[in-house]
PDB file of N, CA and C in Angstrom:
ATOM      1  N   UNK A   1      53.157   6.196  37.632  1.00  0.00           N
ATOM      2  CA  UNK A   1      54.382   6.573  38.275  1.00  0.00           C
ATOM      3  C   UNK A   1      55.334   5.382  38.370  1.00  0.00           C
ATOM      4  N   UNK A   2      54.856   4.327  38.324  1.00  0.00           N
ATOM      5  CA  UNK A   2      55.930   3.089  38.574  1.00  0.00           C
ATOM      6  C   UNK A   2      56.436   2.848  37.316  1.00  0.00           C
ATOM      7  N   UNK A   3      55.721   2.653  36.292  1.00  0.00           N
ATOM      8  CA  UNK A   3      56.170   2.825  34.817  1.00  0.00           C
ATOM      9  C   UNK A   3      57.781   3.754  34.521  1.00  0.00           C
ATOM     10  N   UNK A   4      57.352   4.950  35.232  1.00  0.00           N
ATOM     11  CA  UNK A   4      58.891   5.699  35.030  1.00  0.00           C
ATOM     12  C   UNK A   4      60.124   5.317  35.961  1.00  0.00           C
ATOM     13  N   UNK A   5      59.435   5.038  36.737  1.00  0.00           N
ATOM     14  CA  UNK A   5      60.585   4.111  37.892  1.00  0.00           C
ATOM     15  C   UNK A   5      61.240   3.272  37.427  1.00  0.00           C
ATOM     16  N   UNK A   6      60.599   2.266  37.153  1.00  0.00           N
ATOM     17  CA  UNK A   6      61.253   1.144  36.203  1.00  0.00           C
ATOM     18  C   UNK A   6      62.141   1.407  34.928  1.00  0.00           C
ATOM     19  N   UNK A   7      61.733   2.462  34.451  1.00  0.00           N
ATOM     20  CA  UNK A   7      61.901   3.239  33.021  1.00  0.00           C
ATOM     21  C   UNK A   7      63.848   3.833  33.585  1.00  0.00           C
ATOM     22  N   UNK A   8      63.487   4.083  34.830  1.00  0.00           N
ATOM     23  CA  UNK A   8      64.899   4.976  35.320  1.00  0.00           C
ATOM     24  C   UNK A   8      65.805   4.127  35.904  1.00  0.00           C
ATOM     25  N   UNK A   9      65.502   3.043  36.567  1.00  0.00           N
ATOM     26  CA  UNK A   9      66.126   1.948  37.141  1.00  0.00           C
ATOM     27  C   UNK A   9      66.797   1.258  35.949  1.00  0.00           C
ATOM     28  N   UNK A  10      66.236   0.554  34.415  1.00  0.00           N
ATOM     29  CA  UNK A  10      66.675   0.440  33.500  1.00  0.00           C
ATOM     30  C   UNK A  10      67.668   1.554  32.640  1.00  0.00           C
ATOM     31  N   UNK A  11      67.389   2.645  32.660  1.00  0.00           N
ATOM     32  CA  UNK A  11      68.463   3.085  32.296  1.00  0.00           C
ATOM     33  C   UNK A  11      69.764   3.324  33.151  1.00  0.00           C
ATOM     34  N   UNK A  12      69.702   3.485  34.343  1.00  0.00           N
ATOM     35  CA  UNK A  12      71.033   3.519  35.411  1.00  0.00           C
ATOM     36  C   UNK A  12      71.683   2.064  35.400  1.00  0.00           C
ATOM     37  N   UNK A  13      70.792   1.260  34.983  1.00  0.00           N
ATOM     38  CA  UNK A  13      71.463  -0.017  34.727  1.00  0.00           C
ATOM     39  C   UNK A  13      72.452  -0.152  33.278  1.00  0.00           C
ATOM     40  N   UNK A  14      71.953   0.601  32.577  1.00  0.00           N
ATOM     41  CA  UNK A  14      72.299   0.252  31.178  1.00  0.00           C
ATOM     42  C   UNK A  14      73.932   1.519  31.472  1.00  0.00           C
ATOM     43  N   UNK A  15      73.527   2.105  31.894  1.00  0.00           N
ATOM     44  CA  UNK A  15      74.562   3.362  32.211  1.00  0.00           C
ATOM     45  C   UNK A  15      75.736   2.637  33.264  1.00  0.00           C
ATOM     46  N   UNK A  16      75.352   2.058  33.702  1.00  0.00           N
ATOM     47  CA  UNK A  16      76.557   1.227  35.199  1.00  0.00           C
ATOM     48  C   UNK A  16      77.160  -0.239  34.136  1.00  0.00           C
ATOM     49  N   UNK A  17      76.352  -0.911  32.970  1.00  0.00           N
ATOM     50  CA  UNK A  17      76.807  -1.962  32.488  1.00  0.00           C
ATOM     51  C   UNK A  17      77.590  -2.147  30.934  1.00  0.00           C
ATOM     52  N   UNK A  18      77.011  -0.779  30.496  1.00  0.00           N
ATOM     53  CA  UNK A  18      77.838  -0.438  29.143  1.00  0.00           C
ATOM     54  C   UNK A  18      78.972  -0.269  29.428  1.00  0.00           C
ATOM     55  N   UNK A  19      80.146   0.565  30.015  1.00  0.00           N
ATOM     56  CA  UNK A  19      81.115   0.733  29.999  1.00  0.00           C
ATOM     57  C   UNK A  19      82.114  -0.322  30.669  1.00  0.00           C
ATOM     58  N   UNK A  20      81.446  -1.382  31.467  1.00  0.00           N
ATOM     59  CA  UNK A  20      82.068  -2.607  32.020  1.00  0.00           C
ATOM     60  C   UNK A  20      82.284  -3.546  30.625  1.00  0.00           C
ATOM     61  N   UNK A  21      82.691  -4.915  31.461  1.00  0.00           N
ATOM     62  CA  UNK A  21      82.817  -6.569  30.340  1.00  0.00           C
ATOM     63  C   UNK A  21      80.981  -6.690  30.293  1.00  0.00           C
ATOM     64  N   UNK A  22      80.760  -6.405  31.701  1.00  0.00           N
ATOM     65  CA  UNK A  22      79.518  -7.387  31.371  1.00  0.00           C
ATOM     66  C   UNK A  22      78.694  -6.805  30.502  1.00  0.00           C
ATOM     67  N   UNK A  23      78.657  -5.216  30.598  1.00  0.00           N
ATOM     68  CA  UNK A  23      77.915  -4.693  29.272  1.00  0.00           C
ATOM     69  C   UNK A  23      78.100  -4.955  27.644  1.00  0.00           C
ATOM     70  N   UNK A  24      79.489  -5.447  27.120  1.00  0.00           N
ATOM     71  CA  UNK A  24      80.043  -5.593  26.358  1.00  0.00           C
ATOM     72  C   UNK A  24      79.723  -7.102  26.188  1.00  0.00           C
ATOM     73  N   UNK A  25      79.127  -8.273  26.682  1.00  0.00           N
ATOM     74  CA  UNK A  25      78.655  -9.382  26.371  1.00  0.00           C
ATOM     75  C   UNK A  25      77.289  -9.129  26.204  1.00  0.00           C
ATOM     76  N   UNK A  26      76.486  -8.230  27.107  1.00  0.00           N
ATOM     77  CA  UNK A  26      75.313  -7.938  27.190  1.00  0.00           C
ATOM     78  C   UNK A  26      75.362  -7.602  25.445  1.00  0.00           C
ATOM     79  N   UNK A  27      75.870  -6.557  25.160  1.00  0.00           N
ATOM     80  CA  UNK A  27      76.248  -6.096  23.268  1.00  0.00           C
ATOM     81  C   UNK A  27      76.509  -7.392  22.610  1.00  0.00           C
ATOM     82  N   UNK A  28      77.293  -8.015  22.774  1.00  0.00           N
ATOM     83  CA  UNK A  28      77.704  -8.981  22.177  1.00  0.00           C
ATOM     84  C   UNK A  28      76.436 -10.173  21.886  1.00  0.00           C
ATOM     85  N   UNK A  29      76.082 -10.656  22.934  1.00  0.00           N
ATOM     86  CA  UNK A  29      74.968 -11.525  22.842  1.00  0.00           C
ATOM     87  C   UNK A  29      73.363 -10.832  21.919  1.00  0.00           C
ATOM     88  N   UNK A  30      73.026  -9.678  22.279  1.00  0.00           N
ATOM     89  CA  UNK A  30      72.269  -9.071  21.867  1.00  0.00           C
ATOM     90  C   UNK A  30      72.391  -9.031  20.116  1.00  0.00           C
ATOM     91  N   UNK A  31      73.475  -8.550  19.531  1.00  0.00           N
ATOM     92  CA  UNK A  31      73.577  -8.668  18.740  1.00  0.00           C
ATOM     93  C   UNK A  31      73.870  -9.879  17.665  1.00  0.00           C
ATOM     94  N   UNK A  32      74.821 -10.733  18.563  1.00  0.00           N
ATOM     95  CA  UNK A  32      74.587 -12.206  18.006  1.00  0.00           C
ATOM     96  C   UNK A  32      72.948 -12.888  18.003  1.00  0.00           C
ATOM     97  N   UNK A  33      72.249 -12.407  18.522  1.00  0.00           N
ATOM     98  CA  UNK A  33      71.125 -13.427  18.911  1.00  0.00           C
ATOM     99  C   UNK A  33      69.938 -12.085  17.441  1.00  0.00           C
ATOM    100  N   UNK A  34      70.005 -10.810  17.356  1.00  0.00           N
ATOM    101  CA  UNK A  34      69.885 -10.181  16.346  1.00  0.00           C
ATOM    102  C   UNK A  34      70.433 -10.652  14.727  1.00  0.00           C
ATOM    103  N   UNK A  35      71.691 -11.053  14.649  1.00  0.00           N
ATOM    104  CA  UNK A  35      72.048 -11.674  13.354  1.00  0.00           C
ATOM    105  C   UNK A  35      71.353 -12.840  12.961  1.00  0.00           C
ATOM    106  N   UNK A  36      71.147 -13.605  13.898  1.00  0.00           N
ATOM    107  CA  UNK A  36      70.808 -14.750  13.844  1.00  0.00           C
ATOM    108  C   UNK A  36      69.116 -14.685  13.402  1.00  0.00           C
ATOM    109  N   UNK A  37      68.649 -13.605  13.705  1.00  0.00           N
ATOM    110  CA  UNK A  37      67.196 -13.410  13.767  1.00  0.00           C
ATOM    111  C   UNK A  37      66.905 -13.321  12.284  1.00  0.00           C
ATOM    112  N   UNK A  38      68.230 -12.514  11.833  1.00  0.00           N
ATOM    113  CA  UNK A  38      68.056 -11.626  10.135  1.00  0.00           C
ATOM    114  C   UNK A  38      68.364 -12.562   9.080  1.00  0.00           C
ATOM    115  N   UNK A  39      69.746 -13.582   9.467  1.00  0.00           N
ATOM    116  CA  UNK A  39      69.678 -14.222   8.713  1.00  0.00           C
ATOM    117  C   UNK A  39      69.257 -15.890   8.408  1.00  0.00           C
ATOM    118  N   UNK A  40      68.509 -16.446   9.480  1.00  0.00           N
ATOM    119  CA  UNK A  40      67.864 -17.458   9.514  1.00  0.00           C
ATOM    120  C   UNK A  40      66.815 -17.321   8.058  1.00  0.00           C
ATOM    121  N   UNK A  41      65.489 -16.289   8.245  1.00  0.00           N
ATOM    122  CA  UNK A  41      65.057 -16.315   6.755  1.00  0.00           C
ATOM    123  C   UNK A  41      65.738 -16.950   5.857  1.00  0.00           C
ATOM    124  N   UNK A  42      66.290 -15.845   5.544  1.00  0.00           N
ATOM    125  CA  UNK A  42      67.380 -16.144   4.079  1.00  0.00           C
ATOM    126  C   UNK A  42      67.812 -17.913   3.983  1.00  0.00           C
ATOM    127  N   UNK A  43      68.487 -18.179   5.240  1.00  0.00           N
ATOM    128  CA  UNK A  43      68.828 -19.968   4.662  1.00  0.00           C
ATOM    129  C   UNK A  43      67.919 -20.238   4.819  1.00  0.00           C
ATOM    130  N   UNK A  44      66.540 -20.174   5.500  1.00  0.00           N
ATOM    131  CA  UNK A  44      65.389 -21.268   5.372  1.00  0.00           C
ATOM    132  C   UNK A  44      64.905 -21.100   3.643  1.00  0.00           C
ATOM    133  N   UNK A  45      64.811 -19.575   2.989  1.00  0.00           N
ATOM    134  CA  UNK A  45      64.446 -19.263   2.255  1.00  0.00           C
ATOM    135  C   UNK A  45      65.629 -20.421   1.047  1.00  0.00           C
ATOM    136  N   UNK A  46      66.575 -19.903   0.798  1.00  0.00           N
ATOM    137  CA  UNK A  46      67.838 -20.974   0.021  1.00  0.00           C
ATOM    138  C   UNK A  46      67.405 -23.048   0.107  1.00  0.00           C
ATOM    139  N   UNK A  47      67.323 -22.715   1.279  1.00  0.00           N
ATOM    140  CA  UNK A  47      67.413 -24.649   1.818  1.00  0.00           C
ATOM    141  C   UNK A  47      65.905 -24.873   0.428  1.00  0.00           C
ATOM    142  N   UNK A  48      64.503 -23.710   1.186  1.00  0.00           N
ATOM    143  CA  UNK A  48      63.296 -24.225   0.630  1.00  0.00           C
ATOM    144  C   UNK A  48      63.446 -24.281  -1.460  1.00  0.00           C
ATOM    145  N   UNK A  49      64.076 -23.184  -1.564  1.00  0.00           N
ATOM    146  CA  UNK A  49      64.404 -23.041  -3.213  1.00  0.00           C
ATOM    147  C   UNK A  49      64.959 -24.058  -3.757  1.00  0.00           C
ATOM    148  N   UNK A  50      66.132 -24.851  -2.721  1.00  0.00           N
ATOM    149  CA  UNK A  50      66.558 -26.222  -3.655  1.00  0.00           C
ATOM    150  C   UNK A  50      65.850 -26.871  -3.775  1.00  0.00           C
ATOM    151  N   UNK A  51      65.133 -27.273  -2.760  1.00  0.00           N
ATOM    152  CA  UNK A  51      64.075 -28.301  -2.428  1.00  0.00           C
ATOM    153  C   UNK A  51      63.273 -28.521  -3.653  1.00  0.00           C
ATOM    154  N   UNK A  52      62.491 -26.906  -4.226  1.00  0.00           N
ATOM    155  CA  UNK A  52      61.614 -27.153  -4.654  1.00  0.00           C
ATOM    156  C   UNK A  52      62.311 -27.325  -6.141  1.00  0.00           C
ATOM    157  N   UNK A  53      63.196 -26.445  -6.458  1.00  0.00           N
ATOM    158  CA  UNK A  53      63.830 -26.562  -7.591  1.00  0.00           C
ATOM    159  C   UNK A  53      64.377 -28.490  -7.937  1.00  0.00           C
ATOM    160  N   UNK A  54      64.834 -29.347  -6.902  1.00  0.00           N
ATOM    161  CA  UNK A  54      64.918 -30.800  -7.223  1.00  0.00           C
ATOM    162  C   UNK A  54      63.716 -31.395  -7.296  1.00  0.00           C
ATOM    163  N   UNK A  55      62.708 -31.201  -6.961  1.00  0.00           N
ATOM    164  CA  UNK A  55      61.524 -31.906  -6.975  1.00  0.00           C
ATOM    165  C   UNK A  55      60.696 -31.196  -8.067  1.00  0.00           C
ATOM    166  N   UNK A  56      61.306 -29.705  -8.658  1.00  0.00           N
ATOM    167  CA  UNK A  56      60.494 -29.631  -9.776  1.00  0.00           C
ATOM    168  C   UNK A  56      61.296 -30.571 -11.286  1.00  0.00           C
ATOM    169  N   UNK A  57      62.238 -30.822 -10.837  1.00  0.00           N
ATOM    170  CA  UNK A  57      63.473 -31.295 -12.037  1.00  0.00           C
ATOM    171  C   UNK A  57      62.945 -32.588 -12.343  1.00  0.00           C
ATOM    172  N   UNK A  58      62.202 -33.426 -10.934  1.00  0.00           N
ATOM    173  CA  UNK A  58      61.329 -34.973 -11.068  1.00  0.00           C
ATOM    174  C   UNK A  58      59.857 -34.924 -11.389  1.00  0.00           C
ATOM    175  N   UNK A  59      59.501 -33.822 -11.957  1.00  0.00           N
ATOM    176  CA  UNK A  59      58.008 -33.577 -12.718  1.00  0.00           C
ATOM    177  C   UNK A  59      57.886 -34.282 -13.703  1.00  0.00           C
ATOM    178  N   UNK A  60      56.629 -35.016 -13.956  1.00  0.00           N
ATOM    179  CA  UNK A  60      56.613 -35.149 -15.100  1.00  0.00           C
ATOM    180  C   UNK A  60      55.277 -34.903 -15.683  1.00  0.00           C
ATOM    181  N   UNK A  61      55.555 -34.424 -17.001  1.00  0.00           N
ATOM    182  CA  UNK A  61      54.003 -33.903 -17.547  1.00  0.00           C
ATOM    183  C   UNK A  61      53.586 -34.240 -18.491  1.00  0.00           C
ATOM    184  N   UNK A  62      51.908 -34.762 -18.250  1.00  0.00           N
ATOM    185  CA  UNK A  62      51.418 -35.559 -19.332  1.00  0.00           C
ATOM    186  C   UNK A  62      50.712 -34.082 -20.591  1.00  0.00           C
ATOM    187  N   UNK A  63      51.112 -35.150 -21.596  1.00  0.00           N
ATOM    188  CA  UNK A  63      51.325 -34.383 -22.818  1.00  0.00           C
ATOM    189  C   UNK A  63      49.447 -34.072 -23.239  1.00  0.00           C
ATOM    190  N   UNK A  64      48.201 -34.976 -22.460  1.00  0.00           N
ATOM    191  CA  UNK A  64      47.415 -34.931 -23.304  1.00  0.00           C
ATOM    192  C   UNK A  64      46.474 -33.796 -22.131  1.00  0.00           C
ATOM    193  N   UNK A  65      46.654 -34.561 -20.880  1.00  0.00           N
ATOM    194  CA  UNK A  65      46.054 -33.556 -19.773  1.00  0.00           C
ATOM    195  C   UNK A  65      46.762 -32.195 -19.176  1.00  0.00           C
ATOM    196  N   UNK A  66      47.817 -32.568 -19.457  1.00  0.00           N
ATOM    197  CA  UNK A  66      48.972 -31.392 -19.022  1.00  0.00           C
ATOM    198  C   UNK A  66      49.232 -31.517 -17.046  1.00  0.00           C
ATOM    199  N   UNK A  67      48.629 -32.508 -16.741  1.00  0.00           N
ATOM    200  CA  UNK A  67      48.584 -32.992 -15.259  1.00  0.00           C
ATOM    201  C   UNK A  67      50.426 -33.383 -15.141  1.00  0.00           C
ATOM    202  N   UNK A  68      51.266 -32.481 -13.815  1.00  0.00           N
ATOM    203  CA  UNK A  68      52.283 -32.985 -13.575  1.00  0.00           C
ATOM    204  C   UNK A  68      52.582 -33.630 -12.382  1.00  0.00           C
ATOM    205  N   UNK A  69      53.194 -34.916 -12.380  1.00  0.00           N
ATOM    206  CA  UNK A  69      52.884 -35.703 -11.313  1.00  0.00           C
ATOM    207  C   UNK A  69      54.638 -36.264 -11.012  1.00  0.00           C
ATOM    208  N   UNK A  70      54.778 -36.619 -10.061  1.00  0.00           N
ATOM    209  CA  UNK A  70      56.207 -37.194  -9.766  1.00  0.00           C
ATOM    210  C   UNK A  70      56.243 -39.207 -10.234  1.00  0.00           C
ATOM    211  N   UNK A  71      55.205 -39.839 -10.675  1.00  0.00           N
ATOM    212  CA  UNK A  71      54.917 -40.881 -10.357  1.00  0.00           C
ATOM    213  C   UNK A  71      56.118 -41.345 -11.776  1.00  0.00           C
ATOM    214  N   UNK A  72      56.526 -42.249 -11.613  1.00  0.00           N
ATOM    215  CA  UNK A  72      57.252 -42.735 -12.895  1.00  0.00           C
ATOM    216  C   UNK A  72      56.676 -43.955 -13.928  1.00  0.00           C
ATOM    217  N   UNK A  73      55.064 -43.837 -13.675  1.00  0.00           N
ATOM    218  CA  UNK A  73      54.698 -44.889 -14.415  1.00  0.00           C
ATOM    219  C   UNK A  73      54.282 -44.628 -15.591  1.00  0.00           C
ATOM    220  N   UNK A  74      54.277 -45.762 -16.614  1.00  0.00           N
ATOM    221  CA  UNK A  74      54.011 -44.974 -18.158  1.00  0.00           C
ATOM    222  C   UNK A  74      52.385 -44.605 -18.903  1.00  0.00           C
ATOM    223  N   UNK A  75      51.656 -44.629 -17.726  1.00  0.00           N
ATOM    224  CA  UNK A  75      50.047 -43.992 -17.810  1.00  0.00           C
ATOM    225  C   UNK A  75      50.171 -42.915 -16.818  1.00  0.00           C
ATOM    226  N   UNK A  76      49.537 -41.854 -17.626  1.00  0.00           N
ATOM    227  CA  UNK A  76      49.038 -40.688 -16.368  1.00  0.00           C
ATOM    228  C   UNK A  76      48.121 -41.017 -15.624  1.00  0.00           C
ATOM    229  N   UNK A  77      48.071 -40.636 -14.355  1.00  0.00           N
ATOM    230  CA  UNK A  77      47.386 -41.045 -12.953  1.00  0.00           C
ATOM    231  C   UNK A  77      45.613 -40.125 -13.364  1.00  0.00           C
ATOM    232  N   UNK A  78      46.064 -39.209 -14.109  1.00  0.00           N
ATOM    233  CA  UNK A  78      44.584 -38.640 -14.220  1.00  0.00           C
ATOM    234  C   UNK A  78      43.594 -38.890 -15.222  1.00  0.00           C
ATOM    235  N   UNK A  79      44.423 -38.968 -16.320  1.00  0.00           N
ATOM    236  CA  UNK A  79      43.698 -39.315 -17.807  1.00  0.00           C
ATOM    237  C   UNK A  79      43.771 -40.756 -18.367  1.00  0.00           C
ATOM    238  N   UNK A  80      44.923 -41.512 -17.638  1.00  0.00           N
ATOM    239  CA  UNK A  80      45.150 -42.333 -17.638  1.00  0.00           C
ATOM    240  C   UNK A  80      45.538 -42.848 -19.242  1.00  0.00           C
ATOM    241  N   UNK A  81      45.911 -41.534 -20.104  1.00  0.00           N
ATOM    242  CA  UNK A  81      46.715 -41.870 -21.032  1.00  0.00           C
ATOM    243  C   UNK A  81      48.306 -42.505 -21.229  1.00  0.00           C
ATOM    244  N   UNK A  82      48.710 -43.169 -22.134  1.00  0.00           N
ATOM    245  CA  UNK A  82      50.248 -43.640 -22.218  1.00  0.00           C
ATOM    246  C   UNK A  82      51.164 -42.270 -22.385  1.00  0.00           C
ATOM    247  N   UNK A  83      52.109 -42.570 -21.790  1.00  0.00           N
ATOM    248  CA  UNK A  83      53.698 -41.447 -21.952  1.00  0.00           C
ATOM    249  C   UNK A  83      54.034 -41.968 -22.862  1.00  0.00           C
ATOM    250  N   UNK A  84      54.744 -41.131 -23.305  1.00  0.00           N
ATOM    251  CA  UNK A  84      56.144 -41.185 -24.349  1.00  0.00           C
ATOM    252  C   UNK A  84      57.434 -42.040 -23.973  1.00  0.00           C
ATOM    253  N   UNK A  85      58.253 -42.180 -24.106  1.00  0.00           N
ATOM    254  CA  UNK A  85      59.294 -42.911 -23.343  1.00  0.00           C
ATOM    255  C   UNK A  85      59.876 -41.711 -23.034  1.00  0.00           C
ATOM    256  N   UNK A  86      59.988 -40.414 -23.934  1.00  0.00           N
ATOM    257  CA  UNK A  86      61.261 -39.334 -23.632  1.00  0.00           C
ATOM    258  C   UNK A  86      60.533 -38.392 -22.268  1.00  0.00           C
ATOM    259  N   UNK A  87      60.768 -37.632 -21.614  1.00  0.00           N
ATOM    260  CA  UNK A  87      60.319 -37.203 -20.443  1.00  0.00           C
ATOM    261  C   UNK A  87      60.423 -35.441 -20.478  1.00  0.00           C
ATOM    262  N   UNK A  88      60.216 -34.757 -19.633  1.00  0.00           N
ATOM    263  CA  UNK A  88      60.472 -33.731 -20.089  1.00  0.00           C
ATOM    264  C   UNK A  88      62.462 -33.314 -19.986  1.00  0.00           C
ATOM    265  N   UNK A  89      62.746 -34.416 -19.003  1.00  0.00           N
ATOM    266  CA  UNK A  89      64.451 -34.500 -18.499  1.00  0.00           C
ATOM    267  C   UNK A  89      65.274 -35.044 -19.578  1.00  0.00           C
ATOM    268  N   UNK A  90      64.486 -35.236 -20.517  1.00  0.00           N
ATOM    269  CA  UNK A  90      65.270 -36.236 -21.862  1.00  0.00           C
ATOM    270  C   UNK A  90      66.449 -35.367 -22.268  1.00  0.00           C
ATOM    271  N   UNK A  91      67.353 -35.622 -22.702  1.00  0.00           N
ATOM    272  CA  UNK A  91      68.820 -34.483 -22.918  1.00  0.00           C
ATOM    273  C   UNK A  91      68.325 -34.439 -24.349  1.00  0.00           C
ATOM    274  N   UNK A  92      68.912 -33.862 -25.113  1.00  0.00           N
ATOM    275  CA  UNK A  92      68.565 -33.338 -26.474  1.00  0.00           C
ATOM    276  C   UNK A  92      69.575 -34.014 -27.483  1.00  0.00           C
ATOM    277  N   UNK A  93      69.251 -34.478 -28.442  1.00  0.00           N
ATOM    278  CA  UNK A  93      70.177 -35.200 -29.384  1.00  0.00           C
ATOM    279  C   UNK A  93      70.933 -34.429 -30.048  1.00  0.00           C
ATOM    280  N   UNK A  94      70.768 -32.789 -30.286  1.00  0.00           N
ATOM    281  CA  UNK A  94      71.671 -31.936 -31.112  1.00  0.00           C
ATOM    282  C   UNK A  94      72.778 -32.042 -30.748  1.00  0.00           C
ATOM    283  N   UNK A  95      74.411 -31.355 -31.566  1.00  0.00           N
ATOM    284  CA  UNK A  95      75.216 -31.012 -30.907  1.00  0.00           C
ATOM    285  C   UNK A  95      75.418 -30.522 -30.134  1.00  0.00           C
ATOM    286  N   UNK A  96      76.609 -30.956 -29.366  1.00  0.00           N
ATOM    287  CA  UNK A  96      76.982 -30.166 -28.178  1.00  0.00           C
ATOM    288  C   UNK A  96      77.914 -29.036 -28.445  1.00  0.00           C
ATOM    289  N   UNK A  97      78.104 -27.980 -27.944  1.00  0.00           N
ATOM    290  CA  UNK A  97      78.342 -26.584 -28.000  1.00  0.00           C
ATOM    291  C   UNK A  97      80.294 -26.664 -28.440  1.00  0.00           C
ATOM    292  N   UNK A  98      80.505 -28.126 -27.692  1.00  0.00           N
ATOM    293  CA  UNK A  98      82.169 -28.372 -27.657  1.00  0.00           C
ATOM    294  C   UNK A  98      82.368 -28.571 -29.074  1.00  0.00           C
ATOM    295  N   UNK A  99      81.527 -29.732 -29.759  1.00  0.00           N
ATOM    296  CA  UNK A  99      82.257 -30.037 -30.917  1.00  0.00           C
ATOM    297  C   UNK A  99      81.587 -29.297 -32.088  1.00  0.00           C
ATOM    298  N   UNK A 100      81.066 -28.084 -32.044  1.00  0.00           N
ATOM    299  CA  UNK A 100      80.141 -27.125 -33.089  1.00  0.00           C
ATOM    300  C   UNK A 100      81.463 -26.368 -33.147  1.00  0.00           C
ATOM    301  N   UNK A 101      81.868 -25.845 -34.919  1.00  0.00           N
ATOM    302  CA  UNK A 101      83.335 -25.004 -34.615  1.00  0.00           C
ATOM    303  C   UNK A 101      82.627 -24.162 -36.048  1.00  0.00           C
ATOM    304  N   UNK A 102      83.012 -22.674 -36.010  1.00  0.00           N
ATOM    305  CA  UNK A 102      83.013 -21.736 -36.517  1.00  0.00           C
ATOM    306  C   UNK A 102      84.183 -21.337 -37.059  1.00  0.00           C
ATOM    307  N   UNK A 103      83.781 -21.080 -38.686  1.00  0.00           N
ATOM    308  CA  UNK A 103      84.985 -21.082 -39.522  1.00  0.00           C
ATOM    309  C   UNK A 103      84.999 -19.348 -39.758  1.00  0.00           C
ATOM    310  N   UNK A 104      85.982 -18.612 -40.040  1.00  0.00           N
ATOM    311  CA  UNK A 104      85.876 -17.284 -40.120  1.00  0.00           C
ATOM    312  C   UNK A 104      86.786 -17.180 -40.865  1.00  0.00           C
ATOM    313  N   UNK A 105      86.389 -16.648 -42.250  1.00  0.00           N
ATOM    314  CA  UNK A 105      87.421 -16.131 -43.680  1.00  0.00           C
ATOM    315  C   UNK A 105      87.961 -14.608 -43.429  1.00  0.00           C
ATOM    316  N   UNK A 106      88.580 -14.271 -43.282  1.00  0.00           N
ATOM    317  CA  UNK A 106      88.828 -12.766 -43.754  1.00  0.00           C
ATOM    318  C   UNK A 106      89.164 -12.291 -44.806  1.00  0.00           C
ATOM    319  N   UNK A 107      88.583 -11.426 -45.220  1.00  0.00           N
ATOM    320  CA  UNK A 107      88.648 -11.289 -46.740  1.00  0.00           C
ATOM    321  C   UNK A 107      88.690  -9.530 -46.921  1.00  0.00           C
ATOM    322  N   UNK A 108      89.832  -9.475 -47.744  1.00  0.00           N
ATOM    323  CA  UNK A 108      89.681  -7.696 -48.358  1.00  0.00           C
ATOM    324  C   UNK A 108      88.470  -7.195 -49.130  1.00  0.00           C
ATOM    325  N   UNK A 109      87.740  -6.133 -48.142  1.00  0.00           N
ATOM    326  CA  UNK A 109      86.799  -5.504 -48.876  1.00  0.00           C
ATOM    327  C   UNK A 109      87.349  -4.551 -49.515  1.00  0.00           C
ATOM    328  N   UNK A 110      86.923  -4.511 -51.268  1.00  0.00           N
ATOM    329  CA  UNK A 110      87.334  -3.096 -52.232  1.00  0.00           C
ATOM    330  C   UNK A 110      86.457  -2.439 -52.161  1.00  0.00           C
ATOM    331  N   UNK A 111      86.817  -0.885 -52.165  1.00  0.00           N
ATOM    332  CA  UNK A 111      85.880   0.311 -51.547  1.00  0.00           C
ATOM    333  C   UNK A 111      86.274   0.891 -53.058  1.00  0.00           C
TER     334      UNK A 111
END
């Protein structure tokens, strides 16, 4: 029986404070402190993705063990084989996309 008491006391409250200011901060806060709930994830989730995405960019992987380690020395820590000098971050010696140019003839096809 006290269960519903309480149960009725809370709603005559909610009924006397909704249509006032103070119910309308009561909304206000409630729901600010709700957004905040939903979208905290999400940036912890973003912040953790860079993180891992820059610290996967400083990998480096040995070519004979396949062990990837952040260490920058030129023996792997496990096999204790020599690196290469080039890394897996090495830029690529081909052309670049700017100075590659495509020539296009047009020409009459006879049917």
């Amino acid at each position: 029986m006290a269960r519903s008491n309480a149960l009725l006391w809370f709603a005559l409250a909610l009924i006397i404070l909704l249509p006032s200011a103070a119910g309308r901060l009561l909304l206000d806060f409630a729901s600010g402190l709700i957004l905040i709930l939903i979208i905290t994830p999400f940036i912890l989730g973003g912040i953790g993705w860079i993180g891992w995405r820059l610290i996967q960019s400083k990998l480096v992987k040995c070519e004979v063990c396949g062990m990837s380690s952040l260490s920058n020395s030129m023996t792997c820590p496990i096999c204790g084989s020599e690196r290469s000098q080039t890394s897996s971050s090495a830029k690529d010696e081909s052309i670049p996309a700017s100075a590659a140019t495509i020539d296009i003839r047009a020409e009459d096809s006879d049917s």
